[in-house]
Each structure stands twice: as C-alpha cells, then as structure tokens.
PDB file of N, CA and C in Angstrom:
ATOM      1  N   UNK A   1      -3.306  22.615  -8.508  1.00  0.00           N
ATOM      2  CA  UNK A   1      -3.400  21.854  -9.738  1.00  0.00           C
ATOM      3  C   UNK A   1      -2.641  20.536  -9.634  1.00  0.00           C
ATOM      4  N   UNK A   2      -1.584  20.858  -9.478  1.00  0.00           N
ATOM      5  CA  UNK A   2      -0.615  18.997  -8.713  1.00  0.00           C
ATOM      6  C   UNK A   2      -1.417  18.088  -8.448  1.00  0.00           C
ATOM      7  N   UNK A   3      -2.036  18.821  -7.117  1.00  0.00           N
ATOM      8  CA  UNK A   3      -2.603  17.921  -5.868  1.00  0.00           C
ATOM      9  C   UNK A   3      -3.572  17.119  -6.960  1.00  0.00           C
ATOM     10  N   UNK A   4      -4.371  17.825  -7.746  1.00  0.00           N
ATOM     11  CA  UNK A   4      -5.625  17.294  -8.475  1.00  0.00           C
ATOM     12  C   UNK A   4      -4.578  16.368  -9.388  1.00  0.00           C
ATOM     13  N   UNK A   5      -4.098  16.846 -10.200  1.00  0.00           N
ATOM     14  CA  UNK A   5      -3.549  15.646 -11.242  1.00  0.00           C
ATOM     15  C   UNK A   5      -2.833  14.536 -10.028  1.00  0.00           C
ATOM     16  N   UNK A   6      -2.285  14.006  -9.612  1.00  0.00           N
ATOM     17  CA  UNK A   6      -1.890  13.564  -8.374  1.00  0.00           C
ATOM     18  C   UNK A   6      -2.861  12.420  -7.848  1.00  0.00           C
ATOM     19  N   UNK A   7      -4.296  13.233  -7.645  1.00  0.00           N
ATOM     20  CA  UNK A   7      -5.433  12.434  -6.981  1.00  0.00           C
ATOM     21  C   UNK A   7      -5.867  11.965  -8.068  1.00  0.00           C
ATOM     22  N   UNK A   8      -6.226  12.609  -9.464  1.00  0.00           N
ATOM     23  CA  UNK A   8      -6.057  11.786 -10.886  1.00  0.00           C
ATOM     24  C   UNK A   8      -6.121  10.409 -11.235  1.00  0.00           C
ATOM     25  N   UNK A   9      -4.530  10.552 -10.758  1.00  0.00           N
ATOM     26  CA  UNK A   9      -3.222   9.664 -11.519  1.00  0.00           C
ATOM     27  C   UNK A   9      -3.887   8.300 -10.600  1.00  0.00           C
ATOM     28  N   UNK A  10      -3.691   8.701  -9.296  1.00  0.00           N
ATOM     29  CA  UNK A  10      -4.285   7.740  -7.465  1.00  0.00           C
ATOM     30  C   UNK A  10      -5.086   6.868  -8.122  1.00  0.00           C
ATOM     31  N   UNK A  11      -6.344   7.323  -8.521  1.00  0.00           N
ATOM     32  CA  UNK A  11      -7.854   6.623  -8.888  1.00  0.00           C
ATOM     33  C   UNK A  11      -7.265   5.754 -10.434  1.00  0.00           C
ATOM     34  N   UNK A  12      -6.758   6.188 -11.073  1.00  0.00           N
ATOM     35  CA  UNK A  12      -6.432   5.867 -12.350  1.00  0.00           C
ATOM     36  C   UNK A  12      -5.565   3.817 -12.034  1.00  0.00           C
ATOM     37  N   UNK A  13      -4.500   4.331 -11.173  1.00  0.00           N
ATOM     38  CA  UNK A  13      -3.367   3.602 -11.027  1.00  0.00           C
ATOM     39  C   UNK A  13      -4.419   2.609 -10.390  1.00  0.00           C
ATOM     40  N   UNK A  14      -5.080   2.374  -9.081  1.00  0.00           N
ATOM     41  CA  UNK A  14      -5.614   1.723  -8.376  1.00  0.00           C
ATOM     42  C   UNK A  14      -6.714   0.699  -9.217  1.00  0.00           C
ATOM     43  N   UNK A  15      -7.288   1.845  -9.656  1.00  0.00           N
ATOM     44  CA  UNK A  15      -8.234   1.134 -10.723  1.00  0.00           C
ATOM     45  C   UNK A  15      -7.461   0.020 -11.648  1.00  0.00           C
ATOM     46  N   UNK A  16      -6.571   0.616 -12.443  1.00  0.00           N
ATOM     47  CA  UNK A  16      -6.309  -0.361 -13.235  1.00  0.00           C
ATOM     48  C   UNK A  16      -5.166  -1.983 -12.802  1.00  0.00           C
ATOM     49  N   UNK A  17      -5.152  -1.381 -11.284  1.00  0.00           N
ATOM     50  CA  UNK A  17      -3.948  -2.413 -10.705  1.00  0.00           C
ATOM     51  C   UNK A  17      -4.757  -3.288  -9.945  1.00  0.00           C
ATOM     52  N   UNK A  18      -6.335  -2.185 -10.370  1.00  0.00           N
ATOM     53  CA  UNK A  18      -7.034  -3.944  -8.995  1.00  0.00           C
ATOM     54  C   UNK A  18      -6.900  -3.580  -7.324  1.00  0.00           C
ATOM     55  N   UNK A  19      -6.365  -2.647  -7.226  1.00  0.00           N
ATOM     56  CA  UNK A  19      -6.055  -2.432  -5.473  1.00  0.00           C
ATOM     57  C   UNK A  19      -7.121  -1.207  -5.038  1.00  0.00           C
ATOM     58  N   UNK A  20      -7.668  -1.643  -4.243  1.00  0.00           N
ATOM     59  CA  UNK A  20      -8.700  -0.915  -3.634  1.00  0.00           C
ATOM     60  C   UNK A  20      -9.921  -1.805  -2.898  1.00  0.00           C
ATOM     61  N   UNK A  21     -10.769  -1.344  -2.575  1.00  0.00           N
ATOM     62  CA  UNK A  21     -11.624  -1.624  -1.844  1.00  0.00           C
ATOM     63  C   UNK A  21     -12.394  -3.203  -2.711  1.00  0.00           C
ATOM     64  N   UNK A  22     -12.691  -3.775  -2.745  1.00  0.00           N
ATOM     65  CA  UNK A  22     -13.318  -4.778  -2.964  1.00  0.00           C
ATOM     66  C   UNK A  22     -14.463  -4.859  -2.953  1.00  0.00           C
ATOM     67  N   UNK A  23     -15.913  -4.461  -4.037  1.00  0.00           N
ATOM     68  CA  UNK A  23     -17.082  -4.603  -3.672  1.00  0.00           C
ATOM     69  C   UNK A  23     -17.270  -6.109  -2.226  1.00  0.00           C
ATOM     70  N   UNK A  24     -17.585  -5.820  -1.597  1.00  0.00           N
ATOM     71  CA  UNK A  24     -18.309  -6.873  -0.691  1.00  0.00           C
ATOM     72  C   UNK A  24     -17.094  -7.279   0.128  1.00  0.00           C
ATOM     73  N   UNK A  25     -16.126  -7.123   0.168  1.00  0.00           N
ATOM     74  CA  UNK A  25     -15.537  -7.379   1.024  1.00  0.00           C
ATOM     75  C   UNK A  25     -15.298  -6.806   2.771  1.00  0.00           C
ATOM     76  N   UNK A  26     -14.831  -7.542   3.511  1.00  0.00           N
ATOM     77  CA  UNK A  26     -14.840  -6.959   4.547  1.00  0.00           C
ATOM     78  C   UNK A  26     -13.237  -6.852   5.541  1.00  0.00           C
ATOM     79  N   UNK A  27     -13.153  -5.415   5.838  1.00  0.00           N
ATOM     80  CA  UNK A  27     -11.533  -4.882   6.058  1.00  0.00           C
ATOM     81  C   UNK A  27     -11.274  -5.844   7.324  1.00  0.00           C
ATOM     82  N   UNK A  28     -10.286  -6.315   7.399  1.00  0.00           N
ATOM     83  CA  UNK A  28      -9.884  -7.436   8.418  1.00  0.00           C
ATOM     84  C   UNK A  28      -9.246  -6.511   9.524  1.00  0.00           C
ATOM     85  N   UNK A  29      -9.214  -5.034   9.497  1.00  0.00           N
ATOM     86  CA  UNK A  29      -8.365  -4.562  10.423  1.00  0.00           C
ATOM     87  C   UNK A  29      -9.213  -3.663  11.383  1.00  0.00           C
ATOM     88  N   UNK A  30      -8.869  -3.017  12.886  1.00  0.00           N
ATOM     89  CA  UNK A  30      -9.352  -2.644  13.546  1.00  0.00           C
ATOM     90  C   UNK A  30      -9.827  -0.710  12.760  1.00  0.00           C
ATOM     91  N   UNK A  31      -8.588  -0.345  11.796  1.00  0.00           N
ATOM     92  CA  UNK A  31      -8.368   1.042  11.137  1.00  0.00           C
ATOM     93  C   UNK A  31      -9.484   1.166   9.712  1.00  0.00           C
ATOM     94  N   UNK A  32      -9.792  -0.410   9.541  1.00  0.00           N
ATOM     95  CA  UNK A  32     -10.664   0.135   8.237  1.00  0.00           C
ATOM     96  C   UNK A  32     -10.259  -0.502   6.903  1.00  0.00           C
ATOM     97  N   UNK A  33      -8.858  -0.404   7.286  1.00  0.00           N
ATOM     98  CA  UNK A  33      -8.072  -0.805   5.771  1.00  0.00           C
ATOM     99  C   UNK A  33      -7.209  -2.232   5.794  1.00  0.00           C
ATOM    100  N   UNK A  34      -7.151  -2.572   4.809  1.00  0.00           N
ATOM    101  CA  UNK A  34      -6.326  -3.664   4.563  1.00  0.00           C
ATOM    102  C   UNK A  34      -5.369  -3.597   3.821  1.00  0.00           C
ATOM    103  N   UNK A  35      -4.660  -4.693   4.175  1.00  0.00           N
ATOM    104  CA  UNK A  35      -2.811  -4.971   3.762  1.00  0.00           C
ATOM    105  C   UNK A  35      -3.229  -4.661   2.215  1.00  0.00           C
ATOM    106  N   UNK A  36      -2.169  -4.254   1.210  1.00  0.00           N
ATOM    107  CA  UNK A  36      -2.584  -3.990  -0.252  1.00  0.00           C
ATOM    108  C   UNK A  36      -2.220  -5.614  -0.531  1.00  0.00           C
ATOM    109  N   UNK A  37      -2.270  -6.239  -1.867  1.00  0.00           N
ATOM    110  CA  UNK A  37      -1.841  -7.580  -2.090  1.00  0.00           C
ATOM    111  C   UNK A  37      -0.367  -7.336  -2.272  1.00  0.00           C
ATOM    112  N   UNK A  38       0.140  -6.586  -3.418  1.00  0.00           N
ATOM    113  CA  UNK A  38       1.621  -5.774  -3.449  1.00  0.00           C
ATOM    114  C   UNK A  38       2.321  -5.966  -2.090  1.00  0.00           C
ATOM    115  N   UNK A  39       1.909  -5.760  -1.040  1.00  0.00           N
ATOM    116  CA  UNK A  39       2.794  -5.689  -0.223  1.00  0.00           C
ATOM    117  C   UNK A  39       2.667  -6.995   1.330  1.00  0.00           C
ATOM    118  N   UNK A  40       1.578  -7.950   1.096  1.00  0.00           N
ATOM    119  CA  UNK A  40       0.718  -8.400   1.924  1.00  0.00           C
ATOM    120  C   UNK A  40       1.744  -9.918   2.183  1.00  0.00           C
ATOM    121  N   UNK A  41       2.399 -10.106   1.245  1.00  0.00           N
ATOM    122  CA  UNK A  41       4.147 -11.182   2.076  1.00  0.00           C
ATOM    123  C   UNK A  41       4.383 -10.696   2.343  1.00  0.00           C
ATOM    124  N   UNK A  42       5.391  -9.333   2.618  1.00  0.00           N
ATOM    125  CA  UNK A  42       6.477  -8.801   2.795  1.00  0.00           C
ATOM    126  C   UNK A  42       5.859  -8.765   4.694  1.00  0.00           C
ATOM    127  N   UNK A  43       4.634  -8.208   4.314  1.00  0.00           N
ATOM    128  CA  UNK A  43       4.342  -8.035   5.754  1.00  0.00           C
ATOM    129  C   UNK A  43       3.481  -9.012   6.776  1.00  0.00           C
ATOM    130  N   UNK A  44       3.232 -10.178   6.118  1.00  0.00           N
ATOM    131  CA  UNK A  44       3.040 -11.287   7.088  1.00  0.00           C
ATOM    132  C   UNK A  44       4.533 -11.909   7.449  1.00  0.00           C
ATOM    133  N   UNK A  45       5.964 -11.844   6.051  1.00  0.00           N
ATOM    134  CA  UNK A  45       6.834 -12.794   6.682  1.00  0.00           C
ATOM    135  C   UNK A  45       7.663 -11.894   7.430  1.00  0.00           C
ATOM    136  N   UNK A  46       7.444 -10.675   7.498  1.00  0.00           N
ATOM    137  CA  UNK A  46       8.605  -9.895   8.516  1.00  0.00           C
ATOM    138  C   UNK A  46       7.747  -8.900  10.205  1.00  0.00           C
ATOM    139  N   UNK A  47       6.640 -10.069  10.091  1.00  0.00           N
ATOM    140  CA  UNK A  47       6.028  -9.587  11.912  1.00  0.00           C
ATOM    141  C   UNK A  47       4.686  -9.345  11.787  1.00  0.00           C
ATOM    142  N   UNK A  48       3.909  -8.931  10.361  1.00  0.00           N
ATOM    143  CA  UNK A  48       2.504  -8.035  10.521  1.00  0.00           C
ATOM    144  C   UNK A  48       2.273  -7.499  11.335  1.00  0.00           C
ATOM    145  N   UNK A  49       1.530  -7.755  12.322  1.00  0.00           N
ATOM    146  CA  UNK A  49       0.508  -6.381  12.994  1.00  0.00           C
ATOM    147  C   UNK A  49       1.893  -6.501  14.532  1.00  0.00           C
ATOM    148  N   UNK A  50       2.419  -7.184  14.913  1.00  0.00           N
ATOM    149  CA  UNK A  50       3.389  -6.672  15.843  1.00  0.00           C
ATOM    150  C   UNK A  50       4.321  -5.823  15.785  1.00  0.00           C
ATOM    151  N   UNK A  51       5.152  -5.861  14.343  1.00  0.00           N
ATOM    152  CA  UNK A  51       5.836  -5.798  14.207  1.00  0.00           C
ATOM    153  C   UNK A  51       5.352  -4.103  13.167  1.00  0.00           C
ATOM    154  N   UNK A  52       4.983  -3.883  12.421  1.00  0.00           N
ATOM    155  CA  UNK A  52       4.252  -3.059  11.619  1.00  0.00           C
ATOM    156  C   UNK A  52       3.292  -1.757  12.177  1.00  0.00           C
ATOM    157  N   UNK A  53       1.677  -2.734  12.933  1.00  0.00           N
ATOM    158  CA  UNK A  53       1.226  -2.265  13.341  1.00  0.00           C
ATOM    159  C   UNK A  53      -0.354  -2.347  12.135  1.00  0.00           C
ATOM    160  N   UNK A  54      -1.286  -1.794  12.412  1.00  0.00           N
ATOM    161  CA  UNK A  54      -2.353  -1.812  11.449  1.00  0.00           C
ATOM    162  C   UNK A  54      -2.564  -0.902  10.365  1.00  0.00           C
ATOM    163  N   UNK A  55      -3.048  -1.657   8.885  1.00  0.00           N
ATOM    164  CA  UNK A  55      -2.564  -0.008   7.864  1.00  0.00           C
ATOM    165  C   UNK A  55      -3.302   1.152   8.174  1.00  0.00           C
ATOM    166  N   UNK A  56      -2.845   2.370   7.954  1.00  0.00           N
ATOM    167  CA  UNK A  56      -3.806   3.417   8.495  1.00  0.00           C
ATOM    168  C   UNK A  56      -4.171   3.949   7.009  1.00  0.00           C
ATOM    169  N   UNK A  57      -3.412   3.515   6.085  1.00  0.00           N
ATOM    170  CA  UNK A  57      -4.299   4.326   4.560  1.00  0.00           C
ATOM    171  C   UNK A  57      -4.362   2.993   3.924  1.00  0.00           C
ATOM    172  N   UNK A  58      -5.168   3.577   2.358  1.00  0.00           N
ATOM    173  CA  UNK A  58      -5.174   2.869   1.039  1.00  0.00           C
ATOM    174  C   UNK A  58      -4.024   3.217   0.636  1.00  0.00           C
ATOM    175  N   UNK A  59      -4.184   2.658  -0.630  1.00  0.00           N
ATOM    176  CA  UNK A  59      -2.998   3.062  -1.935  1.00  0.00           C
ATOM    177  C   UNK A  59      -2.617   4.328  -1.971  1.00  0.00           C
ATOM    178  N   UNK A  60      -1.386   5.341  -2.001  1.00  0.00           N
ATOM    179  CA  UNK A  60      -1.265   6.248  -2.256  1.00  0.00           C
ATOM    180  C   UNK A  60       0.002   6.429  -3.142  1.00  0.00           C
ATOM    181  N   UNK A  61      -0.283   7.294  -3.780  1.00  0.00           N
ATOM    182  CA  UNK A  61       0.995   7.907  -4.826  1.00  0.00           C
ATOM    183  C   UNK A  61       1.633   8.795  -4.381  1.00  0.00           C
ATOM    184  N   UNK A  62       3.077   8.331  -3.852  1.00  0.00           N
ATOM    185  CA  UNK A  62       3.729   9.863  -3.298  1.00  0.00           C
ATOM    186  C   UNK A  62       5.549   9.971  -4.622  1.00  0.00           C
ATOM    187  N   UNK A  63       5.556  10.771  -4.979  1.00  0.00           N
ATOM    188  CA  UNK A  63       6.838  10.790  -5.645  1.00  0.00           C
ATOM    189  C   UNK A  63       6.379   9.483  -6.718  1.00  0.00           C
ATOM    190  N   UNK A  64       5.462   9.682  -7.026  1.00  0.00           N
ATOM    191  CA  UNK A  64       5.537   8.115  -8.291  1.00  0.00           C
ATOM    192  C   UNK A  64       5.658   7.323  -7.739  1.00  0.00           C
ATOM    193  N   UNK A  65       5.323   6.593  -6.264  1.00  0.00           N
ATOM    194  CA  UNK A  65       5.626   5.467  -6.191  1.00  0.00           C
ATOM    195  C   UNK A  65       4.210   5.206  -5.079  1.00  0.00           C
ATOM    196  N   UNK A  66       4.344   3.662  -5.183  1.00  0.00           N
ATOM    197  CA  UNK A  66       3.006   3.508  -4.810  1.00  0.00           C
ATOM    198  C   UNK A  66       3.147   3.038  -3.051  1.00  0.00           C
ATOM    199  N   UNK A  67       2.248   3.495  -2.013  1.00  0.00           N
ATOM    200  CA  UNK A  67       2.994   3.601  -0.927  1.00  0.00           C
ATOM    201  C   UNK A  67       2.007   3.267  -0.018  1.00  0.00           C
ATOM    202  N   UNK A  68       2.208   2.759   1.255  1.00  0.00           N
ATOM    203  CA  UNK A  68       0.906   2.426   1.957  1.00  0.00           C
ATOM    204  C   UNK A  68       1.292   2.997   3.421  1.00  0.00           C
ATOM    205  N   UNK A  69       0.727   2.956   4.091  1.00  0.00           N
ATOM    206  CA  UNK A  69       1.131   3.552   5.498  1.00  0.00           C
ATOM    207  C   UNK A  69       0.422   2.540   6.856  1.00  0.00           C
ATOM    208  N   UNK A  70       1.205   2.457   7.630  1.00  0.00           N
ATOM    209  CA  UNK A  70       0.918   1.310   8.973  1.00  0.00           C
ATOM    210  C   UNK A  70       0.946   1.999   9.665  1.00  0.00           C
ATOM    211  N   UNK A  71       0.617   1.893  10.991  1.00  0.00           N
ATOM    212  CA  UNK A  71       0.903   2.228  12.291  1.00  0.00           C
ATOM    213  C   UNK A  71       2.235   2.756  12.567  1.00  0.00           C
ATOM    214  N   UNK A  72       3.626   1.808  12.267  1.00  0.00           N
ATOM    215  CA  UNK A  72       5.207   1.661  12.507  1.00  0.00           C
ATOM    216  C   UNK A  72       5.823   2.146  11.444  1.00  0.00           C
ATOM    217  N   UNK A  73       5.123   2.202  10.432  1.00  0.00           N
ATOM    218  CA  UNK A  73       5.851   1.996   9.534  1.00  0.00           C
ATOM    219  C   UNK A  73       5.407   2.604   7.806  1.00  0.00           C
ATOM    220  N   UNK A  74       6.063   2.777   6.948  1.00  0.00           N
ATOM    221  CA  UNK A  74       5.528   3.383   5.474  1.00  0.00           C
ATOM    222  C   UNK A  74       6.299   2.257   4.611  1.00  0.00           C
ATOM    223  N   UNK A  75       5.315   1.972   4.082  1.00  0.00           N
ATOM    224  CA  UNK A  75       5.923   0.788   2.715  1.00  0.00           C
ATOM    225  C   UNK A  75       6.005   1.247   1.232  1.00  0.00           C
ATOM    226  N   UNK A  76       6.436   0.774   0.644  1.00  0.00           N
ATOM    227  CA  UNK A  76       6.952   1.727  -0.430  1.00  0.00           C
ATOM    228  C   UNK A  76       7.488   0.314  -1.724  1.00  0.00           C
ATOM    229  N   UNK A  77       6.315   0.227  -2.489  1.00  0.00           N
ATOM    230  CA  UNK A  77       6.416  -1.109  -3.956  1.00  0.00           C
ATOM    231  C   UNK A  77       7.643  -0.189  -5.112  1.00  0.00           C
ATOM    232  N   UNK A  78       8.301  -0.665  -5.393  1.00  0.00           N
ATOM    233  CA  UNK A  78       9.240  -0.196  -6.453  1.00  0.00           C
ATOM    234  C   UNK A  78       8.969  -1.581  -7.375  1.00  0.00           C
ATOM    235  N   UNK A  79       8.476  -1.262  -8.492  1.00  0.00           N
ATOM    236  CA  UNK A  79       7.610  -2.122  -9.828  1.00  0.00           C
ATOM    237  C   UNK A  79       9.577  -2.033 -10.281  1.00  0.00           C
ATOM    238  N   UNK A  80      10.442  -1.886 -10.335  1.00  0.00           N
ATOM    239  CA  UNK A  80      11.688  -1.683 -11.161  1.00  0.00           C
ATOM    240  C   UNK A  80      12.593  -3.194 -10.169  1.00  0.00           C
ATOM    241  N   UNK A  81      11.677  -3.502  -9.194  1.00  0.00           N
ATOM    242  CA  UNK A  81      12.190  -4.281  -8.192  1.00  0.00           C
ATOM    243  C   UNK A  81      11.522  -5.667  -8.513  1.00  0.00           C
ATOM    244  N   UNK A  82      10.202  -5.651  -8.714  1.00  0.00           N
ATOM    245  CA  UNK A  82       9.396  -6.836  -9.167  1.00  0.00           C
ATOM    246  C   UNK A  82       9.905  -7.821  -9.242  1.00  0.00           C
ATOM    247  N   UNK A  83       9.749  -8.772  -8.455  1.00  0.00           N
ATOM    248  CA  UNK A  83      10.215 -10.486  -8.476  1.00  0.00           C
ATOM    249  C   UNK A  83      11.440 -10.431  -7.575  1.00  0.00           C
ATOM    250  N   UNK A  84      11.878  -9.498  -6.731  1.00  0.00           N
ATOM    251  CA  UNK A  84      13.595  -9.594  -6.119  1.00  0.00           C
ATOM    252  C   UNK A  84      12.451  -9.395  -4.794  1.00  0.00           C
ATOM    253  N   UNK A  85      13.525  -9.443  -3.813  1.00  0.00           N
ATOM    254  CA  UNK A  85      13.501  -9.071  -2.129  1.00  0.00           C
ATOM    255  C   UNK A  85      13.063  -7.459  -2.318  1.00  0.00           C
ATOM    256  N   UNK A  86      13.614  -6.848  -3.071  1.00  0.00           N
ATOM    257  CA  UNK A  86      14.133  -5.235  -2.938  1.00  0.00           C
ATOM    258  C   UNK A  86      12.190  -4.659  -3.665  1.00  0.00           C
ATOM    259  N   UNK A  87      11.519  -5.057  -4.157  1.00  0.00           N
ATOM    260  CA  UNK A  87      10.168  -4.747  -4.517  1.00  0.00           C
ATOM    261  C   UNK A  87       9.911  -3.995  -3.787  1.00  0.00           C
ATOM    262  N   UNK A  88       9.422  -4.518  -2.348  1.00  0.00           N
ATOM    263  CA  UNK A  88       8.948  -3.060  -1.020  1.00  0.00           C
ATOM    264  C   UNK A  88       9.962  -3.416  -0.025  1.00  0.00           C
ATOM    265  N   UNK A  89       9.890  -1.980  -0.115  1.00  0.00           N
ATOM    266  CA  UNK A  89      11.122  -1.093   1.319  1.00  0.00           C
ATOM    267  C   UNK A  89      10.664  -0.376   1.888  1.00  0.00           C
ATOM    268  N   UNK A  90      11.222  -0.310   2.960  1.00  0.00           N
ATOM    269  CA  UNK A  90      10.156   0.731   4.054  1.00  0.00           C
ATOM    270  C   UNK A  90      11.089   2.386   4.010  1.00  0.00           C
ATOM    271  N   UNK A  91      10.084   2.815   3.621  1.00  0.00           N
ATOM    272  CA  UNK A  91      10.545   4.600   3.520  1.00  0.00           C
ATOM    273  C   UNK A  91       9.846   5.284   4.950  1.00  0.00           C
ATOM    274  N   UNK A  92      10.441   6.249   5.006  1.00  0.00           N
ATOM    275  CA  UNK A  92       9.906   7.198   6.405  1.00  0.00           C
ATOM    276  C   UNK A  92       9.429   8.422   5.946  1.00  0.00           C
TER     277      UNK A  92
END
C-alpha cells in the first residue's frame, strides 16, 4: 500500500512541477534521461557528465524528497533550501 501511495504522490508531484518527459522532446543522454531543470546548474557548474556521470532515473520521491540518480552520484533538491547553494546535495 506505501509503495502505491508513494508512486501516487511521484506522478502527482512531477506533474504539477513540470518535470518529466517533455512531449517531443529528445533525451540528450546516452541512458535515456535527462538532467531534471531543479538540478541542471548544480550539475553543469560542478563537472556534469565527468564528474557525475549520465542520469540513470527520472524524478523520484524517496523520504519526501525529490531525488534523481547519475551514474556517480544521487542528487537530492531540498525546496526548504530554494535560492541558497544548499538546494541540492548529493545523498548516497
């Protein structure tokens, strides 16, 4: 029952934040997926794909927070952070 409210909440949040797939667009990466916008400075000014690696998911909700996953690395938007440095941090 979680898992479902969970995957819910996923479609709900994405939808209304605009992040997801883009009718007509096309994924710039070798995995399928692309940088979210939320997190898409953080990870051109600190290395992108060298340094990171390519995203391997979409948007996901883990613990309430909205989270993306790379190759190197897990990114992690804290909305309580909005407008500071501290917005996305990389969680493991």
């Amino acid at each position: 029952m979680a898992r479902w409210v969970w995957g819910v909440l996923s479609v709900v949040v994405v939808g209304l934040l605009g992040w997801g797939v883009v009718p007509g667009a096309q994924a710039a990466t070798p995995t399928g997926y692309e940088v979210l916008p939320v997190f898409r400075s953080f990870y051109e000014r600190y290395g992108g794909v060298p340094t990171f690696g390519y995203p391997l998911s979409g948007p996901l909700l883990e613990q309430g927070r909205l989270v993306q996953y790379f190759e190197r690395q897990r990114f992690e938007y804290h909305p309580e952070h909005a407008g500071t440095e501290y917005a996305v941090l990389l969680g493991h």
